[in-house]
Each structure stands twice: as structure tokens, then as C-alpha cells.
N, C-alpha and C. Protein backbone atom coordinates (compact mmCIF):
# COMPACT_ATOMS: atom_id res chain seq x y z
N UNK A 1 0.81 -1.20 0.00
CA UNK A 1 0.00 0.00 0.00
C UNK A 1 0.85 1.27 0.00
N UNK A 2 1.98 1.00 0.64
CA UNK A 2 2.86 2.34 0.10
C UNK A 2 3.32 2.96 -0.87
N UNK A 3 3.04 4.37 -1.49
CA UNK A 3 3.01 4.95 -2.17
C UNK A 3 2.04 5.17 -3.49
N UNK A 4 0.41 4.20 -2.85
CA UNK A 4 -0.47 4.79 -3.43
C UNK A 4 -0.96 5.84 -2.61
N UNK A 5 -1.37 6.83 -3.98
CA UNK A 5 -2.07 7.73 -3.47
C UNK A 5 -3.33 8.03 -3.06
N UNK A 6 -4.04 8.72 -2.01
CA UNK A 6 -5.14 8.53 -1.55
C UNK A 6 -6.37 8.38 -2.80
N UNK A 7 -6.40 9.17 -3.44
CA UNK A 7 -7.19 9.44 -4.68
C UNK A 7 -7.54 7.62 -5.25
N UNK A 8 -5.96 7.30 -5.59
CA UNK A 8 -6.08 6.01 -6.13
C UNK A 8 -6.79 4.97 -5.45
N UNK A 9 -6.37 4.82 -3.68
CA UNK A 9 -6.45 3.82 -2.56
C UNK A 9 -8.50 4.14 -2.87
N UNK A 10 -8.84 5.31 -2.74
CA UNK A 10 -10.59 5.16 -2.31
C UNK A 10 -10.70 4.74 -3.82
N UNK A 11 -10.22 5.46 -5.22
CA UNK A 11 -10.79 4.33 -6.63
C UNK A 11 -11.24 3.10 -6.64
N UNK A 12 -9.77 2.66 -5.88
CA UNK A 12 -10.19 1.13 -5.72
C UNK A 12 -10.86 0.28 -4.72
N UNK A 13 -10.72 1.02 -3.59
CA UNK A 13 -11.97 1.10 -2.77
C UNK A 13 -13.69 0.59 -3.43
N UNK A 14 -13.72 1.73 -3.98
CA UNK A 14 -15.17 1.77 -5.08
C UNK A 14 -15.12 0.72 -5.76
N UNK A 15 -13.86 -0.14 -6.32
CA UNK A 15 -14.07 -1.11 -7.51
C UNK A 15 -14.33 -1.73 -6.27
N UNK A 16 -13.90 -2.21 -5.20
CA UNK A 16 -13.74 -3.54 -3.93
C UNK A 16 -15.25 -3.97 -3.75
N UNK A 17 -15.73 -2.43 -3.15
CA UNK A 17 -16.85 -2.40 -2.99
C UNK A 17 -18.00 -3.01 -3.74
N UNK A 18 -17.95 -2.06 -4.97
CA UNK A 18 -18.84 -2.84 -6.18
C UNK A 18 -18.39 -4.28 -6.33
N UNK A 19 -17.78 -4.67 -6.96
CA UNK A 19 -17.41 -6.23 -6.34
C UNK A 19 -17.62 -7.07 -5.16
N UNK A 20 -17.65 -6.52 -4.01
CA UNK A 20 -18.47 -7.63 -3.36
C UNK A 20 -19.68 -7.56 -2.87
N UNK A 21 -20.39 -6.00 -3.51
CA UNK A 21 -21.98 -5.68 -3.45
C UNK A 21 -22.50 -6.81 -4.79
N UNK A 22 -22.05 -7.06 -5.33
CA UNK A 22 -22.57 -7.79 -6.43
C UNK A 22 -22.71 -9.42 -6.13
N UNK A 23 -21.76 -9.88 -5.25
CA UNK A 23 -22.00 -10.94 -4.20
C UNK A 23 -21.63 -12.21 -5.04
N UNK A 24 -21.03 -12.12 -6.15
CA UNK A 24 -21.14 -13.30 -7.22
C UNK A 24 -19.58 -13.94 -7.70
N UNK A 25 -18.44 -13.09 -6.41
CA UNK A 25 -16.80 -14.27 -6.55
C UNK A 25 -17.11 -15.41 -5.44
N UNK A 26 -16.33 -15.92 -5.82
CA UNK A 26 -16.12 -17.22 -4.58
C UNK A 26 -15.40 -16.88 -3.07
N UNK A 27 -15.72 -17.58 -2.25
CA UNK A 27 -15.70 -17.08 -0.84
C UNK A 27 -13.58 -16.48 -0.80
N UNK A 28 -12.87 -17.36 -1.23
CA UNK A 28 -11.73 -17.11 -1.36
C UNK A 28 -11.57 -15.81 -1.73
N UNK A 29 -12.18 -15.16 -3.31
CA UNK A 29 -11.39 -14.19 -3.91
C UNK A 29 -12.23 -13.13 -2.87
N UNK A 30 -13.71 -13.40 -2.40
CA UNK A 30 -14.14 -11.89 -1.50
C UNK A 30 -13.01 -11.52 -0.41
N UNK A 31 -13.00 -12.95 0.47
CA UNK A 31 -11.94 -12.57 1.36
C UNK A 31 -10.51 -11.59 1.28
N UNK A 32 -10.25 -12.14 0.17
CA UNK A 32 -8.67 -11.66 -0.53
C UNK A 32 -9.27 -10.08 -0.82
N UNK A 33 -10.26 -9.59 -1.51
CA UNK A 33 -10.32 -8.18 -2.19
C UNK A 33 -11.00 -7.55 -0.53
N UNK A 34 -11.61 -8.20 0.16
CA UNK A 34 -12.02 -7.70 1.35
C UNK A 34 -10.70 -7.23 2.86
N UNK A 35 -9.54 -7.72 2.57
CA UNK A 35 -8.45 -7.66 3.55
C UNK A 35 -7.94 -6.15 2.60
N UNK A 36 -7.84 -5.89 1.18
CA UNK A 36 -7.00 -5.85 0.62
C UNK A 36 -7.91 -3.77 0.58
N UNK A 37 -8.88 -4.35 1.20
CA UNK A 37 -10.20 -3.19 1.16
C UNK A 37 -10.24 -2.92 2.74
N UNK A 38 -9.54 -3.70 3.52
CA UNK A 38 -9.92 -3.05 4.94
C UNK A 38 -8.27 -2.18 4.72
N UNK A 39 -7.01 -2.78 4.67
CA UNK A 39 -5.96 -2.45 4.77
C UNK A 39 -5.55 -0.60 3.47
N UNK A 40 -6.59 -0.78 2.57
CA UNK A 40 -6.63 0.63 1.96
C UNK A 40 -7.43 1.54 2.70
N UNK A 41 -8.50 1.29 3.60
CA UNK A 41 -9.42 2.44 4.36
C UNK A 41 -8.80 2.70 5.23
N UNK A 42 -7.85 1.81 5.97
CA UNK A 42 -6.85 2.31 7.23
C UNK A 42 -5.47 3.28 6.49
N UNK A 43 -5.41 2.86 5.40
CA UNK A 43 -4.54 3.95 4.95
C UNK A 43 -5.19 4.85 4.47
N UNK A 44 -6.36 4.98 4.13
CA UNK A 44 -6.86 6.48 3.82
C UNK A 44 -7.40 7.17 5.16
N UNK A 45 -7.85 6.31 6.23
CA UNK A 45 -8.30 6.96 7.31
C UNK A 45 -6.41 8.01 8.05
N UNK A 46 -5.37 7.35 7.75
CA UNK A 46 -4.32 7.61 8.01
C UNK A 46 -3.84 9.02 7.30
N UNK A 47 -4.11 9.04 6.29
CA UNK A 47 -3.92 10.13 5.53
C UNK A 47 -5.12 11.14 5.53
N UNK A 48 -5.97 10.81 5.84
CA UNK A 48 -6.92 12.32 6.27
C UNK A 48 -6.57 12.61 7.95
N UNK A 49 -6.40 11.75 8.55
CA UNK A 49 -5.69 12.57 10.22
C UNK A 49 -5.05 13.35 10.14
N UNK A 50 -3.62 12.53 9.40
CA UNK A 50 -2.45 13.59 9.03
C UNK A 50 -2.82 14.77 8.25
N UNK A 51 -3.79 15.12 7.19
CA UNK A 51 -4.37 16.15 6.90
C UNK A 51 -5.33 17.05 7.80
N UNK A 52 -5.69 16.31 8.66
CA UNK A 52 -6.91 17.33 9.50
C UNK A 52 -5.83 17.91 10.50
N UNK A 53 -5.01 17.43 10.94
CA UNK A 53 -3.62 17.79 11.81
C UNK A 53 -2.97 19.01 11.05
N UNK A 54 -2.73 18.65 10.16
CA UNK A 54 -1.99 20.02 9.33
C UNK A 54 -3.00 21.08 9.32
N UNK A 55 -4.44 20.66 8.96
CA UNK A 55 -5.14 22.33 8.70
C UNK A 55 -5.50 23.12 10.05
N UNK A 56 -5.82 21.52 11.54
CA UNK A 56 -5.58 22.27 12.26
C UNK A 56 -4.25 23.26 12.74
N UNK A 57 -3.12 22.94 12.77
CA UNK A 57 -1.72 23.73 12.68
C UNK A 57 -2.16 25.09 12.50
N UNK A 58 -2.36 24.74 10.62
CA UNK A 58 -2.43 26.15 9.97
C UNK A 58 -3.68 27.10 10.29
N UNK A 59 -4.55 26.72 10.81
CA UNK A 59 -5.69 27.37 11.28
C UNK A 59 -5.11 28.09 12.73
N UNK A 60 -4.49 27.35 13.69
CA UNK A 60 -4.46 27.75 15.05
C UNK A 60 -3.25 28.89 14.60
N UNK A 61 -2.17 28.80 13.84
CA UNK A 61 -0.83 29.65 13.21
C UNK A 61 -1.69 31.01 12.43
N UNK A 62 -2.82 30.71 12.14
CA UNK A 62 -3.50 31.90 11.46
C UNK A 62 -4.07 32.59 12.50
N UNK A 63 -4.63 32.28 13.42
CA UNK A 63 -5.21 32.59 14.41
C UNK A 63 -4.67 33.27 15.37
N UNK A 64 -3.51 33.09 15.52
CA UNK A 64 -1.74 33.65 16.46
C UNK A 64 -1.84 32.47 17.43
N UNK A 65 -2.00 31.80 17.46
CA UNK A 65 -2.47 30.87 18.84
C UNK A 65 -1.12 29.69 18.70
């Protein structure tokens, strides 16, 4: 997962998703696209912290605080 970018990580997110809303791989391949779909939301949940962290910064630095 390192060095995709967030943009890319939720794309494929959306394909994961649609794929196992459709309910029609075998128990093997859901599992596999389902690990592969928890381990990209923890890296996007990772990369919006580190973003809400920075705007807080720059908000409280605008603020004089």
C-alpha cells in the first residue's frame, strides 16, 4: 500500500466495494479483495488525520495561537 495515493487507494476502494456488493466471486477471492479493502481504508483513514492535523496547525498559526 505504500506509495499509493489517496485518490487512487478510495478508486479502488469503489471497484472492492462494487465487487463484493454484487456478491457473485467465490468465498476465497471476496476474502482476498475484502483484507486488501480493509488495509486501503486504514490507509486512507491515516492520511486524512495527518491532513486534519496540518489544517488544524495552519488554522491555530492563522489565528496567532
Amino acid at each position: 500500500m505504500a506509495g499509493v495515493k489517496f485518490e487512487q487507494a478510495m478508486a479502488r476502494l469503489e471497484v472492492i466495494v462494487g465487487e463484493l456488493e454484487k456478491g457473485d466471486l467465490p468465498l476465497d477471492e471476496s476474502l482476498k479483495i475484502f483484507e486488501e479493502g480493509i488495509r486501503l481504508s486504514r490507509n486512507c483513514l491515516r492520511v486524512l488525520e495527518e491532513a486534519e492535523r496540518k489544517v488544524e496547525v495552519l488554522v491555530q498559526d492563522k489565528n496567532g495561537k
